[in-house]
N, C-alpha and C. Protein backbone atom coordinates (compact mmCIF):
# COMPACT_ATOMS: atom_id res chain seq x y z
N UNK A 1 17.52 -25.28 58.65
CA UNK A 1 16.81 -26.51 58.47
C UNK A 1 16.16 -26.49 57.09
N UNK A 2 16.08 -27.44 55.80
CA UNK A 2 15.63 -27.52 54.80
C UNK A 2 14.98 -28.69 55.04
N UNK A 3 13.80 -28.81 54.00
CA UNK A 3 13.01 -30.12 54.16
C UNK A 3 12.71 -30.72 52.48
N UNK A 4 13.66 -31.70 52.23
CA UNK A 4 13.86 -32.24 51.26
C UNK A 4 14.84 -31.81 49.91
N UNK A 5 15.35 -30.62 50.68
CA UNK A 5 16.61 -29.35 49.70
C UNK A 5 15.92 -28.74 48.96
N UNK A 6 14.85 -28.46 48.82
CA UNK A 6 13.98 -27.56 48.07
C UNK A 6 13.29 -26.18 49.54
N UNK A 7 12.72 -26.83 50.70
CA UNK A 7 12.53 -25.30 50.90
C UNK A 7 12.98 -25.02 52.52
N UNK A 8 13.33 -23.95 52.93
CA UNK A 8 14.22 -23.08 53.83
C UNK A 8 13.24 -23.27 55.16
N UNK A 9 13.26 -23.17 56.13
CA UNK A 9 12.46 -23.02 57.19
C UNK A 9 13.12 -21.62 58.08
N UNK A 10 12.54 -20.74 58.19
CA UNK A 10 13.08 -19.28 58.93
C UNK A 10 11.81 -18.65 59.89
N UNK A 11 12.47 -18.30 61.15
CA UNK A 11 12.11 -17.31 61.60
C UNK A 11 11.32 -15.85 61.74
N UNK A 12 9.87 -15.51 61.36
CA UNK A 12 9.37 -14.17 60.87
C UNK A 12 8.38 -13.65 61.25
N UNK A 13 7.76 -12.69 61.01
CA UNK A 13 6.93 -11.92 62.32
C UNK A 13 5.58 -11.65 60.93
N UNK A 14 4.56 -11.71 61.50
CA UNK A 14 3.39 -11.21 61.02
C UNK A 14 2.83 -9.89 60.83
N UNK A 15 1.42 -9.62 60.68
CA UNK A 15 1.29 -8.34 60.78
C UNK A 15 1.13 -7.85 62.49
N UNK A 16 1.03 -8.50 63.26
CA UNK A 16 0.58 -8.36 64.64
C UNK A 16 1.76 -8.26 64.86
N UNK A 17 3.30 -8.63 64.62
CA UNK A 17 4.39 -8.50 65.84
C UNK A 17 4.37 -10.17 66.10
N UNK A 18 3.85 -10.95 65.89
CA UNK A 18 4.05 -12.66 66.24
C UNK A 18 4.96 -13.20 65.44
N UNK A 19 5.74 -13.44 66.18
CA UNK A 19 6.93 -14.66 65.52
C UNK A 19 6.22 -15.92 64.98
N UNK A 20 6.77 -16.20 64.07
CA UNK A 20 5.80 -17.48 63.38
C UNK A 20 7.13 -18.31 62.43
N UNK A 21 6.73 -19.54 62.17
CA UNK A 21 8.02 -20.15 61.44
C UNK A 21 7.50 -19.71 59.70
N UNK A 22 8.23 -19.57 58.83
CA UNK A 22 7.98 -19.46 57.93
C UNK A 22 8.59 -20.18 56.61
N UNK A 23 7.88 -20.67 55.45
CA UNK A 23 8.89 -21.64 54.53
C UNK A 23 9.25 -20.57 53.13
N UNK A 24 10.42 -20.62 52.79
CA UNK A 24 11.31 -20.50 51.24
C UNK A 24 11.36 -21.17 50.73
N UNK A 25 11.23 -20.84 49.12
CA UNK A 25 11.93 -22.07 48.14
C UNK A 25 13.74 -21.78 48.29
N UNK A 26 13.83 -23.22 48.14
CA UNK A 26 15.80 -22.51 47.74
C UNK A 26 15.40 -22.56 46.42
N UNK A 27 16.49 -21.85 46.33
CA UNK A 27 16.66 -21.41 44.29
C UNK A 27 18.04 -22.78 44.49
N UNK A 28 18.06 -22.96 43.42
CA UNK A 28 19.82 -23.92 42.79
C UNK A 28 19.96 -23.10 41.97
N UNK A 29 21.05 -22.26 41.90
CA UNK A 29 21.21 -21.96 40.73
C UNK A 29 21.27 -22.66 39.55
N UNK A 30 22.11 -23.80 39.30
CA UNK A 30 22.41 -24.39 38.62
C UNK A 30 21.55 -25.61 38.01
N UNK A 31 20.76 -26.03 38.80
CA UNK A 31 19.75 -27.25 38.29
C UNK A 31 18.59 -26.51 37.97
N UNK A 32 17.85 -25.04 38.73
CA UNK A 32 17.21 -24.26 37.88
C UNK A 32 17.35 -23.39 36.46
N UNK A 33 18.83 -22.96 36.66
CA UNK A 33 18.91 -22.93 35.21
C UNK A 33 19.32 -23.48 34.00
N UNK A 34 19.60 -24.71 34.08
CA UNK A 34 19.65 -25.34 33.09
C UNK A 34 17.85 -25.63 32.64
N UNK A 35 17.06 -26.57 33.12
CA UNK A 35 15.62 -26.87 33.69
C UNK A 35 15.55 -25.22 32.51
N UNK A 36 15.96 -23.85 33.22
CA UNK A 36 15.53 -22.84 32.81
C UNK A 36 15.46 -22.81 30.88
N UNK A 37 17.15 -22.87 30.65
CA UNK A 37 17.64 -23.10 29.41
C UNK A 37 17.13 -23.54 28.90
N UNK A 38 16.61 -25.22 28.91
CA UNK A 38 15.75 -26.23 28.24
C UNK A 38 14.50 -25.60 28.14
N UNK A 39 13.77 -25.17 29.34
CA UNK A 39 12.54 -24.88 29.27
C UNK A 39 12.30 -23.82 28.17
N UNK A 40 13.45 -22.92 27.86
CA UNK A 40 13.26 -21.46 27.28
C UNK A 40 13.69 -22.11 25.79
N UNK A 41 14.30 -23.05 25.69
CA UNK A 41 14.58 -23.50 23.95
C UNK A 41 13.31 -23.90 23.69
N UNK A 42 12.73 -24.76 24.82
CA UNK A 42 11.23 -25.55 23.91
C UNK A 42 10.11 -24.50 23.92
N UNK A 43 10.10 -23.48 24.77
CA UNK A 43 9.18 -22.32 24.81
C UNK A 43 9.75 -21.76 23.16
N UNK A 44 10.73 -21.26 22.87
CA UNK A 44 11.16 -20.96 21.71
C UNK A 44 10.82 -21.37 20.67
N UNK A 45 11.36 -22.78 20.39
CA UNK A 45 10.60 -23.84 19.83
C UNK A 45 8.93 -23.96 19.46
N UNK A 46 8.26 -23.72 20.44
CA UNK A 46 6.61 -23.87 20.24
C UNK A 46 6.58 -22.33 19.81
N UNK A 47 7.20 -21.66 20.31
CA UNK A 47 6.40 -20.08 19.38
C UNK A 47 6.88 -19.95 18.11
N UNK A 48 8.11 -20.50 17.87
CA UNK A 48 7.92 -20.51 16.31
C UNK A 48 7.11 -21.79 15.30
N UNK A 49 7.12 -22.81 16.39
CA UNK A 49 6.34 -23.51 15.42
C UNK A 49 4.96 -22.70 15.14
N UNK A 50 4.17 -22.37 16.34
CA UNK A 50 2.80 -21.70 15.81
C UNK A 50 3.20 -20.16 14.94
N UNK A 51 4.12 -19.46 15.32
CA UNK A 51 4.14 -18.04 14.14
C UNK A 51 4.15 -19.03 13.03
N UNK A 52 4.98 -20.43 12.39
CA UNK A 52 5.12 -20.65 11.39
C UNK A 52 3.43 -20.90 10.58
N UNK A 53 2.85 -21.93 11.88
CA UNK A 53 1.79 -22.28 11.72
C UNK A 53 0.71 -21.39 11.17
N UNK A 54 0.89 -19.49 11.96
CA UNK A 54 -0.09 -19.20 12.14
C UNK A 54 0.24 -18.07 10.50
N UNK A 55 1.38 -17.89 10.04
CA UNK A 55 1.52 -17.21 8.99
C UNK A 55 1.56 -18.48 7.65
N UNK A 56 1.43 -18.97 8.24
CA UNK A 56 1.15 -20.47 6.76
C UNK A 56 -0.44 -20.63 6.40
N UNK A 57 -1.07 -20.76 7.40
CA UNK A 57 -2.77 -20.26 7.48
C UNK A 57 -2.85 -19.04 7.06
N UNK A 58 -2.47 -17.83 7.30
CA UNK A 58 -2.87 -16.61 6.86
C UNK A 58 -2.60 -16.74 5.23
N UNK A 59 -1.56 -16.46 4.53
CA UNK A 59 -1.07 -16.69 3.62
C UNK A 59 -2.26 -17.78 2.44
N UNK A 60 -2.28 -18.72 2.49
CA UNK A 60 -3.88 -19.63 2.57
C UNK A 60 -4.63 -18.96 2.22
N UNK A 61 -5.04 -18.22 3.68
CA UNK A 61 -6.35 -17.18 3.45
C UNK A 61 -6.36 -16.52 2.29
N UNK A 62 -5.11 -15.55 2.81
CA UNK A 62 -5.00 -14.53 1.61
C UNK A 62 -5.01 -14.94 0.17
N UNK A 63 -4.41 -16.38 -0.04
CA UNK A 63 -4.56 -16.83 -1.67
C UNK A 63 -6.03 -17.19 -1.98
N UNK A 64 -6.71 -17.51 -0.97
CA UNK A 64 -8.11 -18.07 -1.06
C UNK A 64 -8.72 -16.60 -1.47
N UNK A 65 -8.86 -15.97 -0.77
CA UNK A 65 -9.47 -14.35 -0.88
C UNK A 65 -8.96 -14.11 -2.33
N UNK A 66 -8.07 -14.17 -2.69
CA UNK A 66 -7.81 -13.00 -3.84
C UNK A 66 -8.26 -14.27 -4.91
N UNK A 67 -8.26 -15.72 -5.22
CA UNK A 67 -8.90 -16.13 -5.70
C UNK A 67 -10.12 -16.27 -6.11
N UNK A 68 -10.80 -15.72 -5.27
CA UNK A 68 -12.38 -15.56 -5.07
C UNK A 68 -12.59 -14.43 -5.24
N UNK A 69 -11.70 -13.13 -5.08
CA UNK A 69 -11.86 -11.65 -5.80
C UNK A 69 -11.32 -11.72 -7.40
N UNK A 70 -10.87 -12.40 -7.76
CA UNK A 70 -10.36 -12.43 -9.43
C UNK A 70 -12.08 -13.48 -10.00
N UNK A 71 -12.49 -14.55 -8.97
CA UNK A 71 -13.25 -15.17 -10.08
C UNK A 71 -14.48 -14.07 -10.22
N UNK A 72 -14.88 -13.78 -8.85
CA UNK A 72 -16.14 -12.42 -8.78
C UNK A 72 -15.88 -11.65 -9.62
N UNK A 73 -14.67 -10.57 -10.10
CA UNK A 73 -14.50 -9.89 -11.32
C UNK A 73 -14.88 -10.11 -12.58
N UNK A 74 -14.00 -11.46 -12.79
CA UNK A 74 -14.25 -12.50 -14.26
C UNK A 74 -16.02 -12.19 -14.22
N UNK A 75 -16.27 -13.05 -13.36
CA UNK A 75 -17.87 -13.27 -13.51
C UNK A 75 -18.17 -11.95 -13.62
N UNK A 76 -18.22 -10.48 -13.27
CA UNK A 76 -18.69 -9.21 -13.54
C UNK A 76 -18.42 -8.82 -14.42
N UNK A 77 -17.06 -9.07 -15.41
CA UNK A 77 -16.53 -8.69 -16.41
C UNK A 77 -17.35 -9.20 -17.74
N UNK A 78 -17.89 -10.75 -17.59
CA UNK A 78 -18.37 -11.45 -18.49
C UNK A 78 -20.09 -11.24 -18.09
N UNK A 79 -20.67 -10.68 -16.98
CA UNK A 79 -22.13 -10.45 -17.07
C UNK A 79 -21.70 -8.67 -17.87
N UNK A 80 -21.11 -8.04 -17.81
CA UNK A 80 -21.07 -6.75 -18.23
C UNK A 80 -21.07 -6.74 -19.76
N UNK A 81 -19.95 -8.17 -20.40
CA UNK A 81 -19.58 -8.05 -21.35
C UNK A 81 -21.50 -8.30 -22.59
N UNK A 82 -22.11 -9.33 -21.50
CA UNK A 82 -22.94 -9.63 -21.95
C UNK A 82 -24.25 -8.84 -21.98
N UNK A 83 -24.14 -8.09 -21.27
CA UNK A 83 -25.01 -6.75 -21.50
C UNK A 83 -25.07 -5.51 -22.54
N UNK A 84 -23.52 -5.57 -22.74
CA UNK A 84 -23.28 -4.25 -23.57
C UNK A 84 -21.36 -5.18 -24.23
N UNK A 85 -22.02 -5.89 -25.25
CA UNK A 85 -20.70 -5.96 -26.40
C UNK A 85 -19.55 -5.35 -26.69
N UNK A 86 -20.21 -3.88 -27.34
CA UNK A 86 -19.51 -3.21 -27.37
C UNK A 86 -18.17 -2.12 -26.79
N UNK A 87 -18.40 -2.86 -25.29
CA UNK A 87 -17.42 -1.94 -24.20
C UNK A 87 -16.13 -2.85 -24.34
N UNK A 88 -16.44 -4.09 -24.83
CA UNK A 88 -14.63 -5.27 -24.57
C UNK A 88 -14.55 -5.21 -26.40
N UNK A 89 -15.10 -4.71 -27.22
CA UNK A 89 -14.43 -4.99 -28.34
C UNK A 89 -13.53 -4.06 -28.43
N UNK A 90 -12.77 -4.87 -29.83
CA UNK A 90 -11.29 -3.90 -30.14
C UNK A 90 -11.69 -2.89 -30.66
N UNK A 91 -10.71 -1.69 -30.15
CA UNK A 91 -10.66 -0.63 -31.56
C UNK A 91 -10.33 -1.32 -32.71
N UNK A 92 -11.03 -0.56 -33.57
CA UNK A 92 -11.16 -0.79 -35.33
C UNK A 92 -9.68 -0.10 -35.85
N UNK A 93 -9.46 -0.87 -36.68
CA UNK A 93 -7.86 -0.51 -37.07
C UNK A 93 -8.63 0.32 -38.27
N UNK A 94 -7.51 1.66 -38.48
CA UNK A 94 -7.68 2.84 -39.18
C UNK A 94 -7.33 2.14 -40.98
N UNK A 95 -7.89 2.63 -41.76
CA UNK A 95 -6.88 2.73 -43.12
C UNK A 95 -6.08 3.56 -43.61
N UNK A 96 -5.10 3.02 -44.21
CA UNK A 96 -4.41 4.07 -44.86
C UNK A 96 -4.79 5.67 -45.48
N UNK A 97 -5.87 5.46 -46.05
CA UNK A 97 -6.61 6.75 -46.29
C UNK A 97 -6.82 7.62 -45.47
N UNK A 98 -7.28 6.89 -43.96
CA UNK A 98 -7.95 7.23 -43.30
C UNK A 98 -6.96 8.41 -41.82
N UNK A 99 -5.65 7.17 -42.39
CA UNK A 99 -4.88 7.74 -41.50
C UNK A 99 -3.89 9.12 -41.50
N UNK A 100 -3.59 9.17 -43.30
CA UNK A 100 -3.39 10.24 -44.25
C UNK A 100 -3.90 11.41 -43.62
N UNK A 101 -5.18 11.50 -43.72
CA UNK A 101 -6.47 12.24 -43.54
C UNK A 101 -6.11 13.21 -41.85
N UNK A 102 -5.84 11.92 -40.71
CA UNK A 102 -5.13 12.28 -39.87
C UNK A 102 -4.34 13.17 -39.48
N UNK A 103 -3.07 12.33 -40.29
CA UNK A 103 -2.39 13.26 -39.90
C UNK A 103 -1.76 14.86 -40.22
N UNK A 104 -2.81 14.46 -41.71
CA UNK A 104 -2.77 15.89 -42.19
C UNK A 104 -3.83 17.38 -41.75
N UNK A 105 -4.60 16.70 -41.08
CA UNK A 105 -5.56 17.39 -39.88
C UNK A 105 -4.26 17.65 -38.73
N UNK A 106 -3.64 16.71 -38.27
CA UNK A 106 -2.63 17.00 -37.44
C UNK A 106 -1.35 18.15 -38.05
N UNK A 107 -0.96 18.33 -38.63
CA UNK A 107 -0.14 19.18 -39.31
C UNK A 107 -0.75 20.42 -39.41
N UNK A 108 -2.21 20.39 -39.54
CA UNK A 108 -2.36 21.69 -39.53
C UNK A 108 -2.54 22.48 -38.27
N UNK A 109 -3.31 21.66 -37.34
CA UNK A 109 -3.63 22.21 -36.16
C UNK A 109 -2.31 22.74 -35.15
N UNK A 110 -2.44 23.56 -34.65
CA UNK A 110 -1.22 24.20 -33.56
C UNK A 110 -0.74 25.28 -34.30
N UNK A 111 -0.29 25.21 -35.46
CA UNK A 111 0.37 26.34 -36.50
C UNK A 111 -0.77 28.19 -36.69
N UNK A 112 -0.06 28.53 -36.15
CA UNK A 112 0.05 30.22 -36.26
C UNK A 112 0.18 30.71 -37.83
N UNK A 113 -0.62 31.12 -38.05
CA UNK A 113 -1.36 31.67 -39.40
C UNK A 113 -0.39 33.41 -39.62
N UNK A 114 -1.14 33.82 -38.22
CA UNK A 114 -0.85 35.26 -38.14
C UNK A 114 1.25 35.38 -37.74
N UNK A 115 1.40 37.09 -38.83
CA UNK A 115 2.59 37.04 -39.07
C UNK A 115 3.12 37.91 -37.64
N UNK A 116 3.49 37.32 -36.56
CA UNK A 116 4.15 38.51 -35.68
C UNK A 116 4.94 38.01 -35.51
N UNK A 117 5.93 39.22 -35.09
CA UNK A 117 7.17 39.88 -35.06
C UNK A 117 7.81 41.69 -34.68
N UNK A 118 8.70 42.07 -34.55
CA UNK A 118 8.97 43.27 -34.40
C UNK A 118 8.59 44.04 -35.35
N UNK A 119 8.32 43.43 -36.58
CA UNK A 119 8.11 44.65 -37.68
C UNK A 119 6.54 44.56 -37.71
N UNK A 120 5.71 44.14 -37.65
CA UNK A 120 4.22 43.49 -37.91
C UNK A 120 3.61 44.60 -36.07
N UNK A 121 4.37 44.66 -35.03
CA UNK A 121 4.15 45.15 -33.49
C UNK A 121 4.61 46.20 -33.58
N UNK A 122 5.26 47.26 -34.50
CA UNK A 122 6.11 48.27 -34.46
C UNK A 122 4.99 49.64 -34.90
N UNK A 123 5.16 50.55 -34.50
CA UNK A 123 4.03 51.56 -34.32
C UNK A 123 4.41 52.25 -35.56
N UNK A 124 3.40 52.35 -36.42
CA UNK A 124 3.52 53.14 -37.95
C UNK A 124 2.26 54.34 -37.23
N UNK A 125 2.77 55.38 -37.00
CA UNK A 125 2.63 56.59 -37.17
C UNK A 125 1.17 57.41 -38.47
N UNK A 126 1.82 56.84 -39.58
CA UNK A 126 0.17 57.27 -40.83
C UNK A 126 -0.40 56.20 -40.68
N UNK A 127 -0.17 54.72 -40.84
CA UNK A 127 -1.35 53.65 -40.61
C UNK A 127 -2.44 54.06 -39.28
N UNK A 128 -1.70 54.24 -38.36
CA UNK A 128 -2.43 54.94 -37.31
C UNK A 128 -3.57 56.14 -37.60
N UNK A 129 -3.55 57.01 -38.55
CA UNK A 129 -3.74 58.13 -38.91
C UNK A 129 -4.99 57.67 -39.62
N UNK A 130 -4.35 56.71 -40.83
CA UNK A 130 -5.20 56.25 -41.58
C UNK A 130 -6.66 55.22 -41.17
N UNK A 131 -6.61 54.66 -39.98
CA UNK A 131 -7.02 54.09 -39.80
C UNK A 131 -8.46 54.89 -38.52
N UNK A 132 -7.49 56.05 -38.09
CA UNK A 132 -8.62 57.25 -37.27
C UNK A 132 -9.34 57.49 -38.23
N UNK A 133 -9.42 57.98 -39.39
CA UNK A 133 -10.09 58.62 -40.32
C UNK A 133 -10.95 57.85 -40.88
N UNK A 134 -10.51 56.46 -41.00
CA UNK A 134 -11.72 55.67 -41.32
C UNK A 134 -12.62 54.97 -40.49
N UNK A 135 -12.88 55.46 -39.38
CA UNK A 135 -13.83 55.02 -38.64
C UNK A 135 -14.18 56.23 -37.93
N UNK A 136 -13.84 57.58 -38.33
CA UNK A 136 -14.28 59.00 -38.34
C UNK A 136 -14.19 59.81 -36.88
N UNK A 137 -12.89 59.51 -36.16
CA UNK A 137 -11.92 59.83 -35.16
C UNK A 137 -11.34 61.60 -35.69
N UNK A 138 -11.11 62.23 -35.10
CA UNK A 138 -10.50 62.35 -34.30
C UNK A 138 -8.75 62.68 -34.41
């Protein structure tokens, strides 16, 4: 017995052991899942409209934020500048003289003065000798 083709009427027992009538839905396969199909495209449908929604707002944010962290800088950059001048000016370009001067300071520095080698490290025997005697060795 169905009552209106939607639900089942059956036979079933309680927790006591009492027979009692009891109601089912019928399923349709077919008119539920289509109903299903449709329902699951427009469910689809609304979650991407809001991800679109909700990463189009974020995005926003984020340009708003970093707009407002670049002007706060500016503004720190230009109270700093105005405290102390001298930290945003340019280096002073060198002169020719000056640069001469440079790099001939550079040329000298790093270079090894002292002569070594195998002959300069090699054990002389009387220098040795000569050199006990003058500091009264032995």
């Amino acid at each position: 017995m169905s009552v209106n083709g939607t639900l089942d009427a059956y036979m079933g027992e309680d927790a006591e052991g009492k027979s009692m009538r009891r109601w089912a839905p019928l399923i349709l396969p077919e008119a539920t899942k289509q109903e299903t199909d449709e329902e699951e495209q427009a469910r689809k449908q609304k979650e991407e409209e809001e991800a679109a929604e909700y990463w189009r707002r974020k995005k926003l944010e984020e340009e708003e934020a970093e707009l407002e962290r670049k002007r706060k800088e500016a503004e720190e950059r230009r109270l700093e500048a105005e405290r102390d001048p001298s930290l945003f000016e340019k280096p002073r370009q060198l002169s020719k003289k000056e640069l001469e001067e440079r790099a001939a300071e550079r040329d000298k520095q790093g270079k090894r003065l002292r002569k070594t080698g195998p002959n300069k490290t090699k054990f002389d025997p009387e220098a040795h000798a000569a050199r006990k005697e003058a500091r009264g060795e032995k």
